[in-house]
PDB file of N, CA and C in Angstrom:
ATOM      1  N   UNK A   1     -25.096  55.047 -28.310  1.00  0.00           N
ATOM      2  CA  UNK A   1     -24.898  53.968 -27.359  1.00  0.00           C
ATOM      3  C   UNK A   1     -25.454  54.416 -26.005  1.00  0.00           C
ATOM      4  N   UNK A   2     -26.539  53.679 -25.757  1.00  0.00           N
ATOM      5  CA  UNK A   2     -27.153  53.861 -24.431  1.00  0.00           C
ATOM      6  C   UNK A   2     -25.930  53.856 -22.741  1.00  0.00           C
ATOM      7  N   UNK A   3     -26.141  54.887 -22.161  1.00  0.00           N
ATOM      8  CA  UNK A   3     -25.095  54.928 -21.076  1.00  0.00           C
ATOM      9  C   UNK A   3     -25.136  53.342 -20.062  1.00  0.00           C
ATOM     10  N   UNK A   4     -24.356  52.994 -19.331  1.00  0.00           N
ATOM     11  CA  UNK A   4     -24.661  51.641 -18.290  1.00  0.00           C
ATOM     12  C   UNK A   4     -25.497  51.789 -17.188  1.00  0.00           C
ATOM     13  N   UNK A   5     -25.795  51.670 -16.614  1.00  0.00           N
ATOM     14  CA  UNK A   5     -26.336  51.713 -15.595  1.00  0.00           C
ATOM     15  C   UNK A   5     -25.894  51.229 -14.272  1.00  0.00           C
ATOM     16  N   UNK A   6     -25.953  51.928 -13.453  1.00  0.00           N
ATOM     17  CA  UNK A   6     -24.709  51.327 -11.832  1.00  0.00           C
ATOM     18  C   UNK A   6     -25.696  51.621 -11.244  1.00  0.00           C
ATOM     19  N   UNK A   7     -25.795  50.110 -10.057  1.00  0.00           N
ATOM     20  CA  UNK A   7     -26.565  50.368  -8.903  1.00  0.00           C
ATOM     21  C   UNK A   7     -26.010  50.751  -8.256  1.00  0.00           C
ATOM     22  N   UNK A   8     -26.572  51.288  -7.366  1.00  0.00           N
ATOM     23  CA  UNK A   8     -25.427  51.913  -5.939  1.00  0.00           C
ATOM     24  C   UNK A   8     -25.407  50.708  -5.086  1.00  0.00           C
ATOM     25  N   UNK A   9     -24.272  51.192  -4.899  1.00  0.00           N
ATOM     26  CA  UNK A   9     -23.529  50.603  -3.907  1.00  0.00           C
ATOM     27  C   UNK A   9     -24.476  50.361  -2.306  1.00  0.00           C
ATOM     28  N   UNK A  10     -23.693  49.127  -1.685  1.00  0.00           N
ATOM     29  CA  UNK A  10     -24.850  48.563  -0.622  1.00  0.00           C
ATOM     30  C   UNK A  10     -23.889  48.710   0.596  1.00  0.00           C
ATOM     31  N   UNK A  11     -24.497  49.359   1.591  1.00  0.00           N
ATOM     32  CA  UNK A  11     -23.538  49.029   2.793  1.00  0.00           C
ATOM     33  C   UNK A  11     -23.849  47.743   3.752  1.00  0.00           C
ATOM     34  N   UNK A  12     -22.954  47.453   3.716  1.00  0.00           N
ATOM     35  CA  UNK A  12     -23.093  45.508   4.359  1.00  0.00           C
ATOM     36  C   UNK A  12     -22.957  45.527   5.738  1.00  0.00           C
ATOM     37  N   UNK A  13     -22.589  46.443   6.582  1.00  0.00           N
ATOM     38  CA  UNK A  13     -22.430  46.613   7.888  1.00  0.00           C
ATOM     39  C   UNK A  13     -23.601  46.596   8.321  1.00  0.00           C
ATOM     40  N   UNK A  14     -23.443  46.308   9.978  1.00  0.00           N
ATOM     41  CA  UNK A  14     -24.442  46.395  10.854  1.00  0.00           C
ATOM     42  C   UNK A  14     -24.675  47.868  11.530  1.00  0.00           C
ATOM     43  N   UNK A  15     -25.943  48.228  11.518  1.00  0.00           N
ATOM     44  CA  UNK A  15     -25.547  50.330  12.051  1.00  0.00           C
ATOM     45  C   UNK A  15     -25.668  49.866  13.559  1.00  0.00           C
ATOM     46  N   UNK A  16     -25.764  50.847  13.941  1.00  0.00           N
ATOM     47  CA  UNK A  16     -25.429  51.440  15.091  1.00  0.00           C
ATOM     48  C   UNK A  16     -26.799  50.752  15.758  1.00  0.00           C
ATOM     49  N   UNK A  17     -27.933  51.187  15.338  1.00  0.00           N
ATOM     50  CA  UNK A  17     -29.053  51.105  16.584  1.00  0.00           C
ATOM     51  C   UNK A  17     -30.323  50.015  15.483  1.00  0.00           C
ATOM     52  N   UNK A  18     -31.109  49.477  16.301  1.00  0.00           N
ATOM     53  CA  UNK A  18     -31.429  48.434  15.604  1.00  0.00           C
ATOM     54  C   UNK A  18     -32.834  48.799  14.080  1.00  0.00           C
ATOM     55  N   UNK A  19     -32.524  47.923  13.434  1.00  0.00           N
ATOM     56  CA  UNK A  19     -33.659  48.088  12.316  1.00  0.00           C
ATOM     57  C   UNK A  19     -35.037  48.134  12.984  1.00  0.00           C
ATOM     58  N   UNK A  20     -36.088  48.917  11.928  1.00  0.00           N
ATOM     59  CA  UNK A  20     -37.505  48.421  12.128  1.00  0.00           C
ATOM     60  C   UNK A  20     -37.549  47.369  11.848  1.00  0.00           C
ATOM     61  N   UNK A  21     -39.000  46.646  11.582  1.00  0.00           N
ATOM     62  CA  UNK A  21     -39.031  45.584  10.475  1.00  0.00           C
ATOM     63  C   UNK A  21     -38.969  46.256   9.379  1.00  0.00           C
ATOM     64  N   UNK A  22     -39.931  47.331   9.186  1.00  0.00           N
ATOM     65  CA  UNK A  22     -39.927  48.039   7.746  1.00  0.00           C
ATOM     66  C   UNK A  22     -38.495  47.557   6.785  1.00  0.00           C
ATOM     67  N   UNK A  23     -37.620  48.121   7.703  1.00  0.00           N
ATOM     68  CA  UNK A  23     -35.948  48.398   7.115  1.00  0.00           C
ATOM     69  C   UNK A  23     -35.409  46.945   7.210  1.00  0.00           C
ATOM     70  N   UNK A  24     -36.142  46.445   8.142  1.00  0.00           N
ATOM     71  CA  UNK A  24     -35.139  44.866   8.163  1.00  0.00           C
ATOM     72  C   UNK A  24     -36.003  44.365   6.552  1.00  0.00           C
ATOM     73  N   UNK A  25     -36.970  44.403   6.022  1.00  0.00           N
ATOM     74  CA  UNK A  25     -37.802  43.629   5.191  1.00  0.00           C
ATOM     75  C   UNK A  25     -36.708  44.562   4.180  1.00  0.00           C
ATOM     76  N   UNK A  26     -36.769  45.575   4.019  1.00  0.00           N
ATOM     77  CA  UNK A  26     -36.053  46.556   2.514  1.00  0.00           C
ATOM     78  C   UNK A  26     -34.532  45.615   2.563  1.00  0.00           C
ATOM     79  N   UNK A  27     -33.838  45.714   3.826  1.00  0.00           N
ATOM     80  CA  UNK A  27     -32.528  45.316   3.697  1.00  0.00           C
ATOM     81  C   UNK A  27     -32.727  43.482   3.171  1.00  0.00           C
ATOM     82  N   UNK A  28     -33.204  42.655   3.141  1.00  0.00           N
ATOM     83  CA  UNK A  28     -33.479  41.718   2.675  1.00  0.00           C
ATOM     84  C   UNK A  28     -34.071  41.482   1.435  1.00  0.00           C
ATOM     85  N   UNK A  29     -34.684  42.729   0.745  1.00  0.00           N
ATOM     86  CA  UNK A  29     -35.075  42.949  -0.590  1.00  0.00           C
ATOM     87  C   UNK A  29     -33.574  43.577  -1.515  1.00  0.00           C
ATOM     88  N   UNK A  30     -33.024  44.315  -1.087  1.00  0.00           N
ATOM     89  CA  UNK A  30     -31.773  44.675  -1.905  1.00  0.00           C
ATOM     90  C   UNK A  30     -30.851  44.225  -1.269  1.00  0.00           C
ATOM     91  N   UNK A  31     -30.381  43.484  -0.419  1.00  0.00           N
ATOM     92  CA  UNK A  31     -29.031  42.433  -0.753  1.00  0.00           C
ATOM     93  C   UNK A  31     -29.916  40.889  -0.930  1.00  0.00           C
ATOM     94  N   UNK A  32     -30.967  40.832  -1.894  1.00  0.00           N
ATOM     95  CA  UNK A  32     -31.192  39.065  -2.011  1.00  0.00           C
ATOM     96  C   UNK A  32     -30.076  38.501  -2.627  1.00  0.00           C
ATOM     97  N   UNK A  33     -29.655  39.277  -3.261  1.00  0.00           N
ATOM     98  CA  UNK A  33     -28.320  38.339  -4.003  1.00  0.00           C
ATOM     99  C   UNK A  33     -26.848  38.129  -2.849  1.00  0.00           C
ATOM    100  N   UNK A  34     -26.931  39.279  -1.959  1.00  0.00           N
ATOM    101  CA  UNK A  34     -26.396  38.525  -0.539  1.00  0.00           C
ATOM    102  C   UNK A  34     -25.912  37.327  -0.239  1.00  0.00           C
ATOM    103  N   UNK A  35     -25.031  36.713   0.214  1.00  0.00           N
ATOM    104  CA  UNK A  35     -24.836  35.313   0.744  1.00  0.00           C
ATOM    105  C   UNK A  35     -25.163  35.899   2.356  1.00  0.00           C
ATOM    106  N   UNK A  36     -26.159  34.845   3.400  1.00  0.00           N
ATOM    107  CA  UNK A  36     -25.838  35.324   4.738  1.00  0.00           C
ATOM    108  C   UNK A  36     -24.818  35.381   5.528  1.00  0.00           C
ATOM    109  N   UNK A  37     -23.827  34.521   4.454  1.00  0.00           N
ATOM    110  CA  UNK A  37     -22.726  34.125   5.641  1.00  0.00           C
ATOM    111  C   UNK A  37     -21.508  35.306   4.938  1.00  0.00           C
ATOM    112  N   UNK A  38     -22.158  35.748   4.521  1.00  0.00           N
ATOM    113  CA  UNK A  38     -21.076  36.443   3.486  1.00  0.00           C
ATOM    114  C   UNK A  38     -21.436  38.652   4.401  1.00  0.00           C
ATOM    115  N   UNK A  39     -22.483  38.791   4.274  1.00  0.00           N
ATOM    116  CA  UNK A  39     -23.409  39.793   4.184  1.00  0.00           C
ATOM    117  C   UNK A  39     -24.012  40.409   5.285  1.00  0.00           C
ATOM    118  N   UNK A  40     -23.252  41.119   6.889  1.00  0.00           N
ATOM    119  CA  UNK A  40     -23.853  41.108   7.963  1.00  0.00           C
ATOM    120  C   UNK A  40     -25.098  41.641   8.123  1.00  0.00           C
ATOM    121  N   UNK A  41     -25.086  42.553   7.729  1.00  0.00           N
ATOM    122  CA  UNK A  41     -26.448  43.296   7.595  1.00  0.00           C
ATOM    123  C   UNK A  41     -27.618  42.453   7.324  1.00  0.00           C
ATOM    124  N   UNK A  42     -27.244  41.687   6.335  1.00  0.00           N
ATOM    125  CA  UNK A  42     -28.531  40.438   5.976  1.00  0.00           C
ATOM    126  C   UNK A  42     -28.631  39.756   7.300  1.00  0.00           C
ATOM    127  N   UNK A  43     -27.497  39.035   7.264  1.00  0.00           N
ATOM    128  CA  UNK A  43     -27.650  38.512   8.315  1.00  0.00           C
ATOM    129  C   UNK A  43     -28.706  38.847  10.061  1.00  0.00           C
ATOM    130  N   UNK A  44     -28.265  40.103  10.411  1.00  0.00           N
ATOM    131  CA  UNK A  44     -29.163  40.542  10.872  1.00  0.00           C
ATOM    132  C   UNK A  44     -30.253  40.850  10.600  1.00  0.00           C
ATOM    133  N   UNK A  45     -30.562  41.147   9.797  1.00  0.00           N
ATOM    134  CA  UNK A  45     -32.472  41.625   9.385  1.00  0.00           C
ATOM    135  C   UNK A  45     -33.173  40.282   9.569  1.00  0.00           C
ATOM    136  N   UNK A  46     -32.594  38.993   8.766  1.00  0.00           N
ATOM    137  CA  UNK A  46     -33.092  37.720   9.210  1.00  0.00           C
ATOM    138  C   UNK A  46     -33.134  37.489   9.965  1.00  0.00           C
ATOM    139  N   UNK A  47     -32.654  37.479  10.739  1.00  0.00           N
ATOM    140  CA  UNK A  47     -32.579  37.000  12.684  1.00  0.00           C
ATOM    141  C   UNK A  47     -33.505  38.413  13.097  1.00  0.00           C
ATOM    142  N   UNK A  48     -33.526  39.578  12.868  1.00  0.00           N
ATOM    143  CA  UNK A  48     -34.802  40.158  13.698  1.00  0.00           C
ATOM    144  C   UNK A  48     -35.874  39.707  12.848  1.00  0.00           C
ATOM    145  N   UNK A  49     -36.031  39.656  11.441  1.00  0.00           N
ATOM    146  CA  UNK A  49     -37.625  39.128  11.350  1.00  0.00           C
ATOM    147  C   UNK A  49     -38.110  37.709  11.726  1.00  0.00           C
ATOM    148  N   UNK A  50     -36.587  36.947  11.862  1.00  0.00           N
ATOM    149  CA  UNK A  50     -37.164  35.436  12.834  1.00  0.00           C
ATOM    150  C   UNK A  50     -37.567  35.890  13.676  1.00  0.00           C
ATOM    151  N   UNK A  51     -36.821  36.558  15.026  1.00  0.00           N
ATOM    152  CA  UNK A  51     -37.514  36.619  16.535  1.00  0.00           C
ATOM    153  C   UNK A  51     -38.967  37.250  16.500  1.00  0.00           C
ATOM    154  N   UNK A  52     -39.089  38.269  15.486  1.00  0.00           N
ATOM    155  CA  UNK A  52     -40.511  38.835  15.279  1.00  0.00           C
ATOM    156  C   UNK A  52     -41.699  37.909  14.803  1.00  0.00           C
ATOM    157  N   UNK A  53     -40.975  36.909  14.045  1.00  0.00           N
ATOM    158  CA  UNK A  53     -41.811  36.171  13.228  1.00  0.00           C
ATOM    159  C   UNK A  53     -42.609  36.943  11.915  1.00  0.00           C
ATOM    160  N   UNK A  54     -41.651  37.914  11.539  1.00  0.00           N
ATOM    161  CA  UNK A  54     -41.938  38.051  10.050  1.00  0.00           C
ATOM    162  C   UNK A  54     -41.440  37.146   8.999  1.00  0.00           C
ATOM    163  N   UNK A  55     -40.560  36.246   9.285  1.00  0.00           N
ATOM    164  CA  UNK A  55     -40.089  35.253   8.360  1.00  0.00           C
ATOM    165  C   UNK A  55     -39.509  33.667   9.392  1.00  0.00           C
ATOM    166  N   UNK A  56     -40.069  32.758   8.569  1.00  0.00           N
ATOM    167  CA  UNK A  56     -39.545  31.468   9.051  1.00  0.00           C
ATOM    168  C   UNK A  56     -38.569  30.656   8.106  1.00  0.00           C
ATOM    169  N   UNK A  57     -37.711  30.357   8.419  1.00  0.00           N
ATOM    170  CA  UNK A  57     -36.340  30.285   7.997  1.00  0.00           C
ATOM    171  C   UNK A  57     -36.683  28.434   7.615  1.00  0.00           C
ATOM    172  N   UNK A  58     -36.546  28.155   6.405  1.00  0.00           N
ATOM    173  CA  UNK A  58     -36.065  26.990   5.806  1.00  0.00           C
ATOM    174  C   UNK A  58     -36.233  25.711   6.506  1.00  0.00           C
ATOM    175  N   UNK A  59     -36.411  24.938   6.210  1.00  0.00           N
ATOM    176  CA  UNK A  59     -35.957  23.780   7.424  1.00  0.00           C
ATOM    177  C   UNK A  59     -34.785  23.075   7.126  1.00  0.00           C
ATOM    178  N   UNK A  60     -34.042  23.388   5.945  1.00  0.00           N
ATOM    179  CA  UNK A  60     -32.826  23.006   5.250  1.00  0.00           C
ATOM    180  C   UNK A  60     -32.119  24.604   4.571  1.00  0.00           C
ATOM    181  N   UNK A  61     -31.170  24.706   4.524  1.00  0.00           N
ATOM    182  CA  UNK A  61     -30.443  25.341   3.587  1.00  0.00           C
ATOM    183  C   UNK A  61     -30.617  24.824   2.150  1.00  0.00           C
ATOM    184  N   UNK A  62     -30.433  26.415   1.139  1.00  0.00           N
ATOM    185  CA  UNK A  62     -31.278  26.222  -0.155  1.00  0.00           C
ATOM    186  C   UNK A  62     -29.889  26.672  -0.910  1.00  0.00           C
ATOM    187  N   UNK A  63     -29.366  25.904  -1.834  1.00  0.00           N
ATOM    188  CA  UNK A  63     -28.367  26.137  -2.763  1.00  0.00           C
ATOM    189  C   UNK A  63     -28.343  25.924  -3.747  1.00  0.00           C
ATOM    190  N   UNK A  64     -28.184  26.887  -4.440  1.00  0.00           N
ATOM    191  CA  UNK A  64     -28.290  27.633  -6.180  1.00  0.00           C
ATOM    192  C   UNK A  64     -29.778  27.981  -6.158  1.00  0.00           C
ATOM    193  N   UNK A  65     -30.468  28.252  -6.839  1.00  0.00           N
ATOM    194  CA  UNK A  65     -31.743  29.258  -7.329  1.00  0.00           C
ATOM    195  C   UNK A  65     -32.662  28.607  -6.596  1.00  0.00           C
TER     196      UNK A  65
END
């Protein structure tokens, strides 16, 4: 019987001093399953790659897949 496999664990907090984009783009790649309203860290990386304009945000909210 093949062993399970565990992702590690995600820290959802906001750190201390601010993301690159680099790190804001990674932190938005491993919590996509994230809710924003749920998920601070997401939350923040989105709002710095808005002000940067690495990402433009919806013109509606998107619910289920």
């Amino acid at each position: 019987m093949a062993a399970a496999q565990h992702l590690p664990p995600f820290e959802h907090g906001v750190p201390d001093a601010e993301l690159t984009l680099e790190a804001a783009h990674e932190v938005m790649r491993t919590h996509i399953d994230c809710s924003i309203t749920a998920c601070p860290i997401k939350l923040y990386a989105k709002t710095l790659l808005v002000r940067h304009r690495h990402l433009e945000p919806a013109e509606r909210p998107k619910f289920g897949f």
